[in-house]
PDBML (XML) file of the C-alpha atoms, coordinates in Angstrom:
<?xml version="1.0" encoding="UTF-8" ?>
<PDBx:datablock datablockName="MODEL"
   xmlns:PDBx="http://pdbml.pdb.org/schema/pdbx-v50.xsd"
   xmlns:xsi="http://www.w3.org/2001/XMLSchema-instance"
   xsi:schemaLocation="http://pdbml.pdb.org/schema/pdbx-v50.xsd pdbx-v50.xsd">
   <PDBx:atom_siteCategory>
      <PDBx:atom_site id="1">
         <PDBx:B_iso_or_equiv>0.00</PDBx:B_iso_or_equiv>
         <PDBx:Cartn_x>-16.376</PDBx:Cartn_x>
         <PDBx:Cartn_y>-16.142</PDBx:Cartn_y>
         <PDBx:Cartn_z>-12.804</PDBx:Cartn_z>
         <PDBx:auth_asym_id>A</PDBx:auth_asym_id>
         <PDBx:auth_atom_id>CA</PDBx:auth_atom_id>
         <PDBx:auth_comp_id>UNK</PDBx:auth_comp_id>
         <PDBx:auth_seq_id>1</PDBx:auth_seq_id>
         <PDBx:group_PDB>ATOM</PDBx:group_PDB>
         <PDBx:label_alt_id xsi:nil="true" />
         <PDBx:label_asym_id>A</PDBx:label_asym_id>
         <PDBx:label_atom_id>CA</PDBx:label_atom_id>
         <PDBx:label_comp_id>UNK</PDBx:label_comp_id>
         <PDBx:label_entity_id>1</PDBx:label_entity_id>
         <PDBx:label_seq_id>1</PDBx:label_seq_id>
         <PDBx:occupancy>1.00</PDBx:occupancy>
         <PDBx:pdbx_PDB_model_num>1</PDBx:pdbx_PDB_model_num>
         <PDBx:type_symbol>C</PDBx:type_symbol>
      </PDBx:atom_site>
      <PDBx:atom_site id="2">
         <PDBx:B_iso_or_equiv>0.00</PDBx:B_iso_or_equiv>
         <PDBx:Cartn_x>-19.957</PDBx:Cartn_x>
         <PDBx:Cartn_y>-17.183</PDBx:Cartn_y>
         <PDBx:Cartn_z>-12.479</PDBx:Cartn_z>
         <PDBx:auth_asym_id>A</PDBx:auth_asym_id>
         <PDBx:auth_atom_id>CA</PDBx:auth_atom_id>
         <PDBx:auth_comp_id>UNK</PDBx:auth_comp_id>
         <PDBx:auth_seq_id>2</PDBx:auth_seq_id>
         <PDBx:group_PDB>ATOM</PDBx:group_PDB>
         <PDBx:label_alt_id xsi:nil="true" />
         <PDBx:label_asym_id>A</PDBx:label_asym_id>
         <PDBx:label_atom_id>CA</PDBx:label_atom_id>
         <PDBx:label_comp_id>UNK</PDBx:label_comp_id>
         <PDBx:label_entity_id>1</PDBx:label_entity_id>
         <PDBx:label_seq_id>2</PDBx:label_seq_id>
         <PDBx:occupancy>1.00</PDBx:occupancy>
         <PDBx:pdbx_PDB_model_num>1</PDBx:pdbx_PDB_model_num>
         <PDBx:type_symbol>C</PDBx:type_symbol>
      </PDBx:atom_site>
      <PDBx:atom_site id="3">
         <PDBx:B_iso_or_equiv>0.00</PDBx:B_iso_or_equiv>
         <PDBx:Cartn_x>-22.328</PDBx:Cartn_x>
         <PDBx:Cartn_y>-20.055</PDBx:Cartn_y>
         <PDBx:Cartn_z>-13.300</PDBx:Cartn_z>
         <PDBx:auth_asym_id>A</PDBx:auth_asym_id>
         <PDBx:auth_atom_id>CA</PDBx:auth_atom_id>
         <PDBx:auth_comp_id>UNK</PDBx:auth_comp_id>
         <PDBx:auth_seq_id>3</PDBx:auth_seq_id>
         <PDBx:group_PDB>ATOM</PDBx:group_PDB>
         <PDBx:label_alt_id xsi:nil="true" />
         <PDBx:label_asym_id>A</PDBx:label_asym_id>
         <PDBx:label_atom_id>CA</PDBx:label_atom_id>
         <PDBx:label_comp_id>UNK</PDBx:label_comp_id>
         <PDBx:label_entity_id>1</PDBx:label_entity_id>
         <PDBx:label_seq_id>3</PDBx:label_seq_id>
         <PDBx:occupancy>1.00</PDBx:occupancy>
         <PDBx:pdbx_PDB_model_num>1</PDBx:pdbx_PDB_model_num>
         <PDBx:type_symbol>C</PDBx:type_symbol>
      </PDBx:atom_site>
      <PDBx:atom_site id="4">
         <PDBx:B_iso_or_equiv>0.00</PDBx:B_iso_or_equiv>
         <PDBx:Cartn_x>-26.341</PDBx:Cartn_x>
         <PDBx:Cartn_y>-20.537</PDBx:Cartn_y>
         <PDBx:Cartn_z>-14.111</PDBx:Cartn_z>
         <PDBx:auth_asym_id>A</PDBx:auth_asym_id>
         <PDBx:auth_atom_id>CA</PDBx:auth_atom_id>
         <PDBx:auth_comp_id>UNK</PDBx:auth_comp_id>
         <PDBx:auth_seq_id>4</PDBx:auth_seq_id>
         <PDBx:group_PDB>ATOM</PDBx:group_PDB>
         <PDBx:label_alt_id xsi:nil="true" />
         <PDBx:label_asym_id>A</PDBx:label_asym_id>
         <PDBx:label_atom_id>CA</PDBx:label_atom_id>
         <PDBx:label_comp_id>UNK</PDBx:label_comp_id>
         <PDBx:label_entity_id>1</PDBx:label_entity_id>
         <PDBx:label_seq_id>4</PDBx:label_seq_id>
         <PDBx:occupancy>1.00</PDBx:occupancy>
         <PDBx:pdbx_PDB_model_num>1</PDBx:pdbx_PDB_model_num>
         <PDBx:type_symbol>C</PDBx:type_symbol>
      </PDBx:atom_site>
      <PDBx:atom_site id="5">
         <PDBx:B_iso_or_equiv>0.00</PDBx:B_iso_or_equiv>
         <PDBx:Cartn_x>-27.492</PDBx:Cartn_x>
         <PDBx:Cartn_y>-24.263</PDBx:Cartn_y>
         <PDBx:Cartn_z>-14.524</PDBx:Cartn_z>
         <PDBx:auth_asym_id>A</PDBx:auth_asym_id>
         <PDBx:auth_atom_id>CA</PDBx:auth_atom_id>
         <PDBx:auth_comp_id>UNK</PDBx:auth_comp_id>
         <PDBx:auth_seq_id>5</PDBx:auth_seq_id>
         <PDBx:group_PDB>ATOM</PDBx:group_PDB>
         <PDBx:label_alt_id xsi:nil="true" />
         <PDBx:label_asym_id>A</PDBx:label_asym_id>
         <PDBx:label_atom_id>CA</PDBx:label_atom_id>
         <PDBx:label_comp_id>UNK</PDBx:label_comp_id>
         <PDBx:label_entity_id>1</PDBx:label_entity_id>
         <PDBx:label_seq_id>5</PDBx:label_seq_id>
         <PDBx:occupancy>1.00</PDBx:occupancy>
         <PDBx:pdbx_PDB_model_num>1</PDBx:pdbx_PDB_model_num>
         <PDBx:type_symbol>C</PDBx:type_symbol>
      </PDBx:atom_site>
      <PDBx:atom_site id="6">
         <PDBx:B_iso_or_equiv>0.00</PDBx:B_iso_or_equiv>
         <PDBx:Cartn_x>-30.308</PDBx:Cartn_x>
         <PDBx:Cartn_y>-25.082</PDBx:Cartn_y>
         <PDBx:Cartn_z>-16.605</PDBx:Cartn_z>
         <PDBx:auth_asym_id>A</PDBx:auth_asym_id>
         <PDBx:auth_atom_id>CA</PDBx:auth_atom_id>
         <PDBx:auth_comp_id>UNK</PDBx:auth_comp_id>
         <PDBx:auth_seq_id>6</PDBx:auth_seq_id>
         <PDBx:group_PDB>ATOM</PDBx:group_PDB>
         <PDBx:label_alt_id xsi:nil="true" />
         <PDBx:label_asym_id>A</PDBx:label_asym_id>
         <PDBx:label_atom_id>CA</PDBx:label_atom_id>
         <PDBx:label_comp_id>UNK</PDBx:label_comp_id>
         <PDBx:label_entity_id>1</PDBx:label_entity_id>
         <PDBx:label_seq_id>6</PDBx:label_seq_id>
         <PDBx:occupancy>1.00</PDBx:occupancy>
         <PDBx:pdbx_PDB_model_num>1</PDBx:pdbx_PDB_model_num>
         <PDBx:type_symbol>C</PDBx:type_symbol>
      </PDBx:atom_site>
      <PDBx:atom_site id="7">
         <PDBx:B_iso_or_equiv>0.00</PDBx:B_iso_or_equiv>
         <PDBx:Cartn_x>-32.995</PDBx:Cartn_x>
         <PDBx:Cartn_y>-24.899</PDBx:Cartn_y>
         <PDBx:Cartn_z>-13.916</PDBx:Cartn_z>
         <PDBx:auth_asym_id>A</PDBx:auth_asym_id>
         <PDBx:auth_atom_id>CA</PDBx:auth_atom_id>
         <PDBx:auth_comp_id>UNK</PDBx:auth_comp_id>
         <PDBx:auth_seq_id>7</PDBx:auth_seq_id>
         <PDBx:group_PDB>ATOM</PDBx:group_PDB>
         <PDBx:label_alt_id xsi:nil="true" />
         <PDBx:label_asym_id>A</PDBx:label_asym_id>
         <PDBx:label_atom_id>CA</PDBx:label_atom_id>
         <PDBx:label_comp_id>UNK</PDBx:label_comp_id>
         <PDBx:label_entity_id>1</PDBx:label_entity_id>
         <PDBx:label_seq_id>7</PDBx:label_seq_id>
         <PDBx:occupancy>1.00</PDBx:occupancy>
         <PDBx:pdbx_PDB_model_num>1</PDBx:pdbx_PDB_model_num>
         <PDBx:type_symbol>C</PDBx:type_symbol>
      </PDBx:atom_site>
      <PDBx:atom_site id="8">
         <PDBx:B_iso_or_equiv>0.00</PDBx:B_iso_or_equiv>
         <PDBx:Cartn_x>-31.850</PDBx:Cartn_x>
         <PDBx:Cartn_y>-20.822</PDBx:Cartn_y>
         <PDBx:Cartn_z>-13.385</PDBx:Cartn_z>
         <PDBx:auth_asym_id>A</PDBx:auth_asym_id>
         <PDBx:auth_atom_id>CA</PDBx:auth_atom_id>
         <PDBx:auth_comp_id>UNK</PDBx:auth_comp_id>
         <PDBx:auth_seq_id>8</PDBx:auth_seq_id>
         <PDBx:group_PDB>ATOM</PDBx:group_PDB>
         <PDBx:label_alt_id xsi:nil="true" />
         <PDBx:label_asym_id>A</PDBx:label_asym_id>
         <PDBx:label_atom_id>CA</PDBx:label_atom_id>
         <PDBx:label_comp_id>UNK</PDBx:label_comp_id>
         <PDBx:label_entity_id>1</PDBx:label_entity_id>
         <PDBx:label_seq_id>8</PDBx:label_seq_id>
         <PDBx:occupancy>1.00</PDBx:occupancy>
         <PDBx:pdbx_PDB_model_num>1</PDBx:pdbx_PDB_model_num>
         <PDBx:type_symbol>C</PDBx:type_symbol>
      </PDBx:atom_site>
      <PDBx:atom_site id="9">
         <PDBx:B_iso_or_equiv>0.00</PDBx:B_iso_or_equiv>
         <PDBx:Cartn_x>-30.051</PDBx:Cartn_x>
         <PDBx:Cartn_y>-21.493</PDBx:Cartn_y>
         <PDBx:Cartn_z>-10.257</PDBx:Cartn_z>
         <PDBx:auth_asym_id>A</PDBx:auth_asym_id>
         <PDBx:auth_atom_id>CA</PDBx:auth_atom_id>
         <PDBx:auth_comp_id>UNK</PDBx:auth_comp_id>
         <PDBx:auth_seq_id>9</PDBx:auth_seq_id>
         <PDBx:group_PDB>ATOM</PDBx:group_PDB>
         <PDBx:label_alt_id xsi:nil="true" />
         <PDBx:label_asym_id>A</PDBx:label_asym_id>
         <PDBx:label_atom_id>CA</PDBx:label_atom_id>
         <PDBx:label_comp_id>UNK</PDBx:label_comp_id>
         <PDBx:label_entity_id>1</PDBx:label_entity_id>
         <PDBx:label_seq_id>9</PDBx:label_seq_id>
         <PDBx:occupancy>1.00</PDBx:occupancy>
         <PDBx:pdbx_PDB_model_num>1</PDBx:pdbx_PDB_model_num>
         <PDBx:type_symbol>C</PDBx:type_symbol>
      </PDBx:atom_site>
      <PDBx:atom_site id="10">
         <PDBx:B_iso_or_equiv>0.00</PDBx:B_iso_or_equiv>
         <PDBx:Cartn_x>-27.096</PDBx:Cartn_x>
         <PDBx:Cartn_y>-18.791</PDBx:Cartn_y>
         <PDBx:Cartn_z>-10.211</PDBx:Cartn_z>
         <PDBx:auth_asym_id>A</PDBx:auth_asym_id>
         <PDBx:auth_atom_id>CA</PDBx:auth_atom_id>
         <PDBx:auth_comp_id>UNK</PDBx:auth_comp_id>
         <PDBx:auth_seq_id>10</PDBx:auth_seq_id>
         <PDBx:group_PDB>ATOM</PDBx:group_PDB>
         <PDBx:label_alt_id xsi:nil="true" />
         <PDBx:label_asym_id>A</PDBx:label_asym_id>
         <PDBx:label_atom_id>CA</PDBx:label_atom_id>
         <PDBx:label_comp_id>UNK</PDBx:label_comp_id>
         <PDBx:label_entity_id>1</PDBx:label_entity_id>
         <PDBx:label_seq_id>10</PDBx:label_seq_id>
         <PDBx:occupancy>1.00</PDBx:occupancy>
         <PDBx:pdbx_PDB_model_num>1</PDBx:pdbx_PDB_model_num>
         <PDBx:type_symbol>C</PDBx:type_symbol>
      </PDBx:atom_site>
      <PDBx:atom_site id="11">
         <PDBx:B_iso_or_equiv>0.00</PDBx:B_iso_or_equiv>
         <PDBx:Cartn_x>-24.529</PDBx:Cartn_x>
         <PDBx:Cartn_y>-21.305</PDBx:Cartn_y>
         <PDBx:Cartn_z>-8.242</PDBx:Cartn_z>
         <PDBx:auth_asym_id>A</PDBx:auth_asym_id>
         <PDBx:auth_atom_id>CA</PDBx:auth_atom_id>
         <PDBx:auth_comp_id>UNK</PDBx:auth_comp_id>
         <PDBx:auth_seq_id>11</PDBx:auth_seq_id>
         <PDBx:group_PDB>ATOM</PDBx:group_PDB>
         <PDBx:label_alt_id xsi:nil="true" />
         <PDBx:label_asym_id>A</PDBx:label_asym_id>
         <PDBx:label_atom_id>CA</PDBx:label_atom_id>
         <PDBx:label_comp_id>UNK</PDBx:label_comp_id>
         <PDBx:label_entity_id>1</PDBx:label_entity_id>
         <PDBx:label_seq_id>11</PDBx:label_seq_id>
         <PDBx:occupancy>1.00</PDBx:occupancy>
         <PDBx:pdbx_PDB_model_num>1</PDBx:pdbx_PDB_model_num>
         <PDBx:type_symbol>C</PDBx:type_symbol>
      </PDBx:atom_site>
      <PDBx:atom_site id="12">
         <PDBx:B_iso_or_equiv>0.00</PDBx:B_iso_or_equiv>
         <PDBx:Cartn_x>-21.554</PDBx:Cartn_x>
         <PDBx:Cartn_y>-18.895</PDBx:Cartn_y>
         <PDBx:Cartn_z>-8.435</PDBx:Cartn_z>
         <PDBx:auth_asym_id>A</PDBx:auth_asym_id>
         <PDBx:auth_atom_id>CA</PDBx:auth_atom_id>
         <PDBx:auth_comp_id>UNK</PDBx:auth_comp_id>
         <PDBx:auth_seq_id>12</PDBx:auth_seq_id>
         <PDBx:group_PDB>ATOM</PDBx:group_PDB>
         <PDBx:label_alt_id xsi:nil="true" />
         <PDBx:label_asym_id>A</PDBx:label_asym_id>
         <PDBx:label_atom_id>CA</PDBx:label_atom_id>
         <PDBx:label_comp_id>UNK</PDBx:label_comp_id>
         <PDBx:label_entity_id>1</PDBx:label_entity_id>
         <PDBx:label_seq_id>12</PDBx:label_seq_id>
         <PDBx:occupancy>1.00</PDBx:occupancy>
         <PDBx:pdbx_PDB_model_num>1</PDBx:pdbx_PDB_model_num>
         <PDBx:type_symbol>C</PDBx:type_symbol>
      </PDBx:atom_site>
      <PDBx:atom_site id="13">
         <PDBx:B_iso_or_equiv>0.00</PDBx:B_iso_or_equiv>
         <PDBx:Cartn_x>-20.116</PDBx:Cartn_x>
         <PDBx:Cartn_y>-15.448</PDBx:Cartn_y>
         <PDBx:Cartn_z>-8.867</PDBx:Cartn_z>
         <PDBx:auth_asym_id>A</PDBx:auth_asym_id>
         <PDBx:auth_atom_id>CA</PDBx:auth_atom_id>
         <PDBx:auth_comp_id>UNK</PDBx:auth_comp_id>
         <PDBx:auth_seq_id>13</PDBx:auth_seq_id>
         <PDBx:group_PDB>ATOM</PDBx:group_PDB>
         <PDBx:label_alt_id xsi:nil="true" />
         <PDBx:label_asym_id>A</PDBx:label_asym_id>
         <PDBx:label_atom_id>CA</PDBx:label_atom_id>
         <PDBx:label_comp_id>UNK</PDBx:label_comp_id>
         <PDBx:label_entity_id>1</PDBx:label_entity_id>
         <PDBx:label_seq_id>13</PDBx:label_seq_id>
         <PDBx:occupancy>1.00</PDBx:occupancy>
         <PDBx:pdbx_PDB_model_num>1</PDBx:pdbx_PDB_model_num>
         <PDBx:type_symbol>C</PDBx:type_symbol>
      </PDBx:atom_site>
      <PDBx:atom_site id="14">
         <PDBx:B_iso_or_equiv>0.00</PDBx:B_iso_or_equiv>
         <PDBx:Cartn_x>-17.087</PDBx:Cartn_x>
         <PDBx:Cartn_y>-14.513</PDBx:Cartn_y>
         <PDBx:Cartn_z>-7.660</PDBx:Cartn_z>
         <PDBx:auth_asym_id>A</PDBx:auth_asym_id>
         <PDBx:auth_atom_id>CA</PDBx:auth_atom_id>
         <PDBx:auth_comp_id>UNK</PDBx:auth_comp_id>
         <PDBx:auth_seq_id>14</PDBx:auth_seq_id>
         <PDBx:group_PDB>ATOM</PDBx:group_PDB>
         <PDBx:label_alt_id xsi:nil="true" />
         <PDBx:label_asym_id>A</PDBx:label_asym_id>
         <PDBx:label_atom_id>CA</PDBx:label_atom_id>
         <PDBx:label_comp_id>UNK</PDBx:label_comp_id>
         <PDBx:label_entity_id>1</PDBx:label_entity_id>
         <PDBx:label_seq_id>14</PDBx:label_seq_id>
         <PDBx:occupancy>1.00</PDBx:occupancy>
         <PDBx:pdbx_PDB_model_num>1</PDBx:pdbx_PDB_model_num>
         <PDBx:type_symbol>C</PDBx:type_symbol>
      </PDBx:atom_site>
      <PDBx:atom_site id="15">
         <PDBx:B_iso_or_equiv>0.00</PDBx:B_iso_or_equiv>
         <PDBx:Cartn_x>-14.670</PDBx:Cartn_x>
         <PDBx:Cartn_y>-11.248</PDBx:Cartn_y>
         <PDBx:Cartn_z>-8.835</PDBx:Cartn_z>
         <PDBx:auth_asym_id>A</PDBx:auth_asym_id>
         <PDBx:auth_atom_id>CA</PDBx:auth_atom_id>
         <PDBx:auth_comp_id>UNK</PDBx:auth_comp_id>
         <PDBx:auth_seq_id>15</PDBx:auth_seq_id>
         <PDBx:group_PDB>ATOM</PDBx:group_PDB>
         <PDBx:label_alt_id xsi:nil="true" />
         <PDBx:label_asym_id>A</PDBx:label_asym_id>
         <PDBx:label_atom_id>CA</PDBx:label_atom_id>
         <PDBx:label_comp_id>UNK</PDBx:label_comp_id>
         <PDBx:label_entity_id>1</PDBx:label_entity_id>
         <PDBx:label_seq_id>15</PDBx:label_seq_id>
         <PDBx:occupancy>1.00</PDBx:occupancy>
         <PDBx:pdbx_PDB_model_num>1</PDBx:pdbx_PDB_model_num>
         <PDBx:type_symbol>C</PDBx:type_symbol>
      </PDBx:atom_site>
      <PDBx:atom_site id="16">
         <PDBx:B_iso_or_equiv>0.00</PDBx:B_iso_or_equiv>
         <PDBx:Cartn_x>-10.661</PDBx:Cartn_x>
         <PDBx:Cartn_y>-11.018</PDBx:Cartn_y>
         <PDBx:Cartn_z>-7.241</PDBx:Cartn_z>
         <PDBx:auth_asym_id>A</PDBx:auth_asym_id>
         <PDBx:auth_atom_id>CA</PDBx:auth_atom_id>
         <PDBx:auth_comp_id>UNK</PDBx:auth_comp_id>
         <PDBx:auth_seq_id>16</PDBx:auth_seq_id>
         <PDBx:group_PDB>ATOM</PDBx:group_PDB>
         <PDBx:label_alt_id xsi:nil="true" />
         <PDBx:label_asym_id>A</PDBx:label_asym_id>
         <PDBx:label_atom_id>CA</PDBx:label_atom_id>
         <PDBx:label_comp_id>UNK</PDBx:label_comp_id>
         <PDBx:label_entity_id>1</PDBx:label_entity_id>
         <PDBx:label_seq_id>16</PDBx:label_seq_id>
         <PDBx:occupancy>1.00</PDBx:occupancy>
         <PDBx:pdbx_PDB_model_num>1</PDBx:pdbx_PDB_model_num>
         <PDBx:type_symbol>C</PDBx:type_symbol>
      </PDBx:atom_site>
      <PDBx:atom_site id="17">
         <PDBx:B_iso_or_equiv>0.00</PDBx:B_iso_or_equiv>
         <PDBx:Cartn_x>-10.301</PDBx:Cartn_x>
         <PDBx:Cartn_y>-9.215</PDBx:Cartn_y>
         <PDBx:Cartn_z>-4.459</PDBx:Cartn_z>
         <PDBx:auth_asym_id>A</PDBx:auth_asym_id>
         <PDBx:auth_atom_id>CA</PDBx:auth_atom_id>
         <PDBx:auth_comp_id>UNK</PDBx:auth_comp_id>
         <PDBx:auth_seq_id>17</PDBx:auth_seq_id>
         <PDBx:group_PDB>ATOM</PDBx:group_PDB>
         <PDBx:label_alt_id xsi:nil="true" />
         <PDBx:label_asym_id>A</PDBx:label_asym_id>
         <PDBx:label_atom_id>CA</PDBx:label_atom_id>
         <PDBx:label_comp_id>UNK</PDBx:label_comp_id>
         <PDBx:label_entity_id>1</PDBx:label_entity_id>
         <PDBx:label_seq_id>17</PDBx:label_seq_id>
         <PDBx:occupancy>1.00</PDBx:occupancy>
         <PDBx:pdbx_PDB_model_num>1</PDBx:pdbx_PDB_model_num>
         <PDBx:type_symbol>C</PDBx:type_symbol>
      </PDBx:atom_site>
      <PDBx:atom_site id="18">
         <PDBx:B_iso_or_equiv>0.00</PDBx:B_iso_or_equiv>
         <PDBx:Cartn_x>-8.346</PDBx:Cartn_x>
         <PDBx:Cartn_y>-6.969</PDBx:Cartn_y>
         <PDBx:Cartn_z>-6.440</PDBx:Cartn_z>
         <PDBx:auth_asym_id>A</PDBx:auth_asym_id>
         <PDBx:auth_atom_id>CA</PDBx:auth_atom_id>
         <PDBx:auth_comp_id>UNK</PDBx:auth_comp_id>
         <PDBx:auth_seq_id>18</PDBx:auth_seq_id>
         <PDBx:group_PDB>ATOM</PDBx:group_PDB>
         <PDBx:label_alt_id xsi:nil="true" />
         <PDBx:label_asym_id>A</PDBx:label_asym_id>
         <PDBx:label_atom_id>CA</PDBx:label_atom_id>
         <PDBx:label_comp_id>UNK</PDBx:label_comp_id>
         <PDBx:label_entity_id>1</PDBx:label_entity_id>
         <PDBx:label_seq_id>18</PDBx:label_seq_id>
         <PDBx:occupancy>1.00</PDBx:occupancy>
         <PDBx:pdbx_PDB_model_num>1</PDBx:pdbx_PDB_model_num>
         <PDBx:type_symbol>C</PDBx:type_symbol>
      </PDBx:atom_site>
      <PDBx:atom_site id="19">
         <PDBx:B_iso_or_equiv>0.00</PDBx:B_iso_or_equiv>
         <PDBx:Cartn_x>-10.600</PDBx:Cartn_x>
         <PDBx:Cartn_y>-6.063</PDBx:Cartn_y>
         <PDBx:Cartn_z>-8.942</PDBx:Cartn_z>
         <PDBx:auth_asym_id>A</PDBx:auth_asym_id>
         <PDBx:auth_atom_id>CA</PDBx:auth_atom_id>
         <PDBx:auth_comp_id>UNK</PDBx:auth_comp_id>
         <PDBx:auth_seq_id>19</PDBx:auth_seq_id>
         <PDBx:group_PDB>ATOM</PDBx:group_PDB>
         <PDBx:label_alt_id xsi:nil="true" />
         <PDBx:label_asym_id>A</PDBx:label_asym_id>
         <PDBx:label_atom_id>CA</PDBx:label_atom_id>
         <PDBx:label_comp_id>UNK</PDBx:label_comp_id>
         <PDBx:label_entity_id>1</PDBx:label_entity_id>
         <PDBx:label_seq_id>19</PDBx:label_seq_id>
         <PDBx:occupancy>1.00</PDBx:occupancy>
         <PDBx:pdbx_PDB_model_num>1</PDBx:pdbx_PDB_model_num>
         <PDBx:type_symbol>C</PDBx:type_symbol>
      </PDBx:atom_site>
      <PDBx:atom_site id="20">
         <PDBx:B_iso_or_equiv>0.00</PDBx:B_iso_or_equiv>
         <PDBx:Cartn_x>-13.963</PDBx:Cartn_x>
         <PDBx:Cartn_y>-5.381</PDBx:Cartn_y>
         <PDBx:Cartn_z>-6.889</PDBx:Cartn_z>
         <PDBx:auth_asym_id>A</PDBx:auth_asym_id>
         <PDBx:auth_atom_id>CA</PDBx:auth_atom_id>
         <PDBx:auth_comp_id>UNK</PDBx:auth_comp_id>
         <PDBx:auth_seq_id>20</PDBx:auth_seq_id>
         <PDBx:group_PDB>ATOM</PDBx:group_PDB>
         <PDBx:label_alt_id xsi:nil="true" />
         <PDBx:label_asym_id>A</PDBx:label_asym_id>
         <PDBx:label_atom_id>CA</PDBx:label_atom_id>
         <PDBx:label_comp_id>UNK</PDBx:label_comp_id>
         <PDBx:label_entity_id>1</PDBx:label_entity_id>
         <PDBx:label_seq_id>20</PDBx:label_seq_id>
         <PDBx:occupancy>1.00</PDBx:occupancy>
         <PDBx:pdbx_PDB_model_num>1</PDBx:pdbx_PDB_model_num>
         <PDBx:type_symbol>C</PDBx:type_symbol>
      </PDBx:atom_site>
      <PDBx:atom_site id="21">
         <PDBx:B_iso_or_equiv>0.00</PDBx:B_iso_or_equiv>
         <PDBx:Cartn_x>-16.403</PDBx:Cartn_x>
         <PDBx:Cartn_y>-2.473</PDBx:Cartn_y>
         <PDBx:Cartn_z>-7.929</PDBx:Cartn_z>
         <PDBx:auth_asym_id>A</PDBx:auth_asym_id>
         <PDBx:auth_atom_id>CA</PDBx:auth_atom_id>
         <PDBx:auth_comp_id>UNK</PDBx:auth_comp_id>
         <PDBx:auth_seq_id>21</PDBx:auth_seq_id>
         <PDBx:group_PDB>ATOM</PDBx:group_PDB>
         <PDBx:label_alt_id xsi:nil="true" />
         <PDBx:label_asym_id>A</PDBx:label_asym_id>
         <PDBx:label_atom_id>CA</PDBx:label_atom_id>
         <PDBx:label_comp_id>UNK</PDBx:label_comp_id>
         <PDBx:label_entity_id>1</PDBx:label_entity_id>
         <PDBx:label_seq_id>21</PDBx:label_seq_id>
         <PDBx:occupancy>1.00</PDBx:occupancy>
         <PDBx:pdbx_PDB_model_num>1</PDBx:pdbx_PDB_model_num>
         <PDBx:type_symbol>C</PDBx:type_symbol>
      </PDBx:atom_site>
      <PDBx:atom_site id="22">
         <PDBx:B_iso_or_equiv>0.00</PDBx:B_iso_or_equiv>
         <PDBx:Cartn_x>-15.236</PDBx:Cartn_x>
         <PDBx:Cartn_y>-2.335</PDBx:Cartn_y>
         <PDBx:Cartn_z>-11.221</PDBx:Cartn_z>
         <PDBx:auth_asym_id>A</PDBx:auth_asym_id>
         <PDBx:auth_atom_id>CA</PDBx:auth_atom_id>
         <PDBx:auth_comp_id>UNK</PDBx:auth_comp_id>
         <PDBx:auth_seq_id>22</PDBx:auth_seq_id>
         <PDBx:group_PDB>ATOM</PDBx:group_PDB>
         <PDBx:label_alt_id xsi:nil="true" />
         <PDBx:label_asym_id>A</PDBx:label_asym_id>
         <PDBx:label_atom_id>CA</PDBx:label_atom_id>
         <PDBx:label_comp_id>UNK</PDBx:label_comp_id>
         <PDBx:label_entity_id>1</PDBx:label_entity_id>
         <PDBx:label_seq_id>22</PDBx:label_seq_id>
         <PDBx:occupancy>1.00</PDBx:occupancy>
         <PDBx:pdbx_PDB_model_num>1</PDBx:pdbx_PDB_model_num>
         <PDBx:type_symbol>C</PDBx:type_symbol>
      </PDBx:atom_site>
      <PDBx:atom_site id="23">
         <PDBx:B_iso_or_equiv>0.00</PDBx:B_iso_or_equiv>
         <PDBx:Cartn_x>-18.558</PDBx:Cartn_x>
         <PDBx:Cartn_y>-3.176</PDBx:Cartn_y>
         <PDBx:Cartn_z>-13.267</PDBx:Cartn_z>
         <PDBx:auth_asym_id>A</PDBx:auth_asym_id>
         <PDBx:auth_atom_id>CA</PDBx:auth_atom_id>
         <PDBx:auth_comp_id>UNK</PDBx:auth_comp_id>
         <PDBx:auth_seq_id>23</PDBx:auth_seq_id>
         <PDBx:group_PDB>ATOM</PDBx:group_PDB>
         <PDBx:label_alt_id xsi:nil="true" />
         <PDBx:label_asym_id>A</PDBx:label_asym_id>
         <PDBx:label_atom_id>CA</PDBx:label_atom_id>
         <PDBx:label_comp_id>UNK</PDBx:label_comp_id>
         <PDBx:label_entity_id>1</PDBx:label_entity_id>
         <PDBx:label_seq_id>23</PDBx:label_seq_id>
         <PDBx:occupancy>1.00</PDBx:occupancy>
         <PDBx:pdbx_PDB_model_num>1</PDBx:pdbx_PDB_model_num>
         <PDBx:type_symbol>C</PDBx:type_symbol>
      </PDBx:atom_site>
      <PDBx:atom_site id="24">
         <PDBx:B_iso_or_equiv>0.00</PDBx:B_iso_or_equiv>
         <PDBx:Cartn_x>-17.470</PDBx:Cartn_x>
         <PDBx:Cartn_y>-7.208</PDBx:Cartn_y>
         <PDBx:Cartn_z>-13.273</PDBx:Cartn_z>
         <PDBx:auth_asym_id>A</PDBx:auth_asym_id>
         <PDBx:auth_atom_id>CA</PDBx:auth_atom_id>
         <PDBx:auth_comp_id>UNK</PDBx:auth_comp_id>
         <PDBx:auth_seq_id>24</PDBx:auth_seq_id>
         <PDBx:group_PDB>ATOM</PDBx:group_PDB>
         <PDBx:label_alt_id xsi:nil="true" />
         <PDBx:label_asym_id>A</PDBx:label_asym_id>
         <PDBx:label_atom_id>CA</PDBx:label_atom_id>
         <PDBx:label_comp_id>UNK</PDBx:label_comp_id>
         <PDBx:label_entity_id>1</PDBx:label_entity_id>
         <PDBx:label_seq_id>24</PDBx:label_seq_id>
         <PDBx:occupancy>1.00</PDBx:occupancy>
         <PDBx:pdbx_PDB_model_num>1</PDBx:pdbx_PDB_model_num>
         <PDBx:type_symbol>C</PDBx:type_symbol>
      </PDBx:atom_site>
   </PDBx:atom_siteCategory>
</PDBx:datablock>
């Protein structure tokens, strides 16, 4: 999951642990 507000500010982005380095 991830989030932009309005001003451009990326707050989050997160991927499972299991599923790192798969393009997400």
């Amino acid at each position: 999951f991830g989030n932009v507000g309005e001003t451009g500010y990326l707050d989050r982005l997160y991927v499972h642990k299991d599923y790192l380095h798969q393009g997400i």
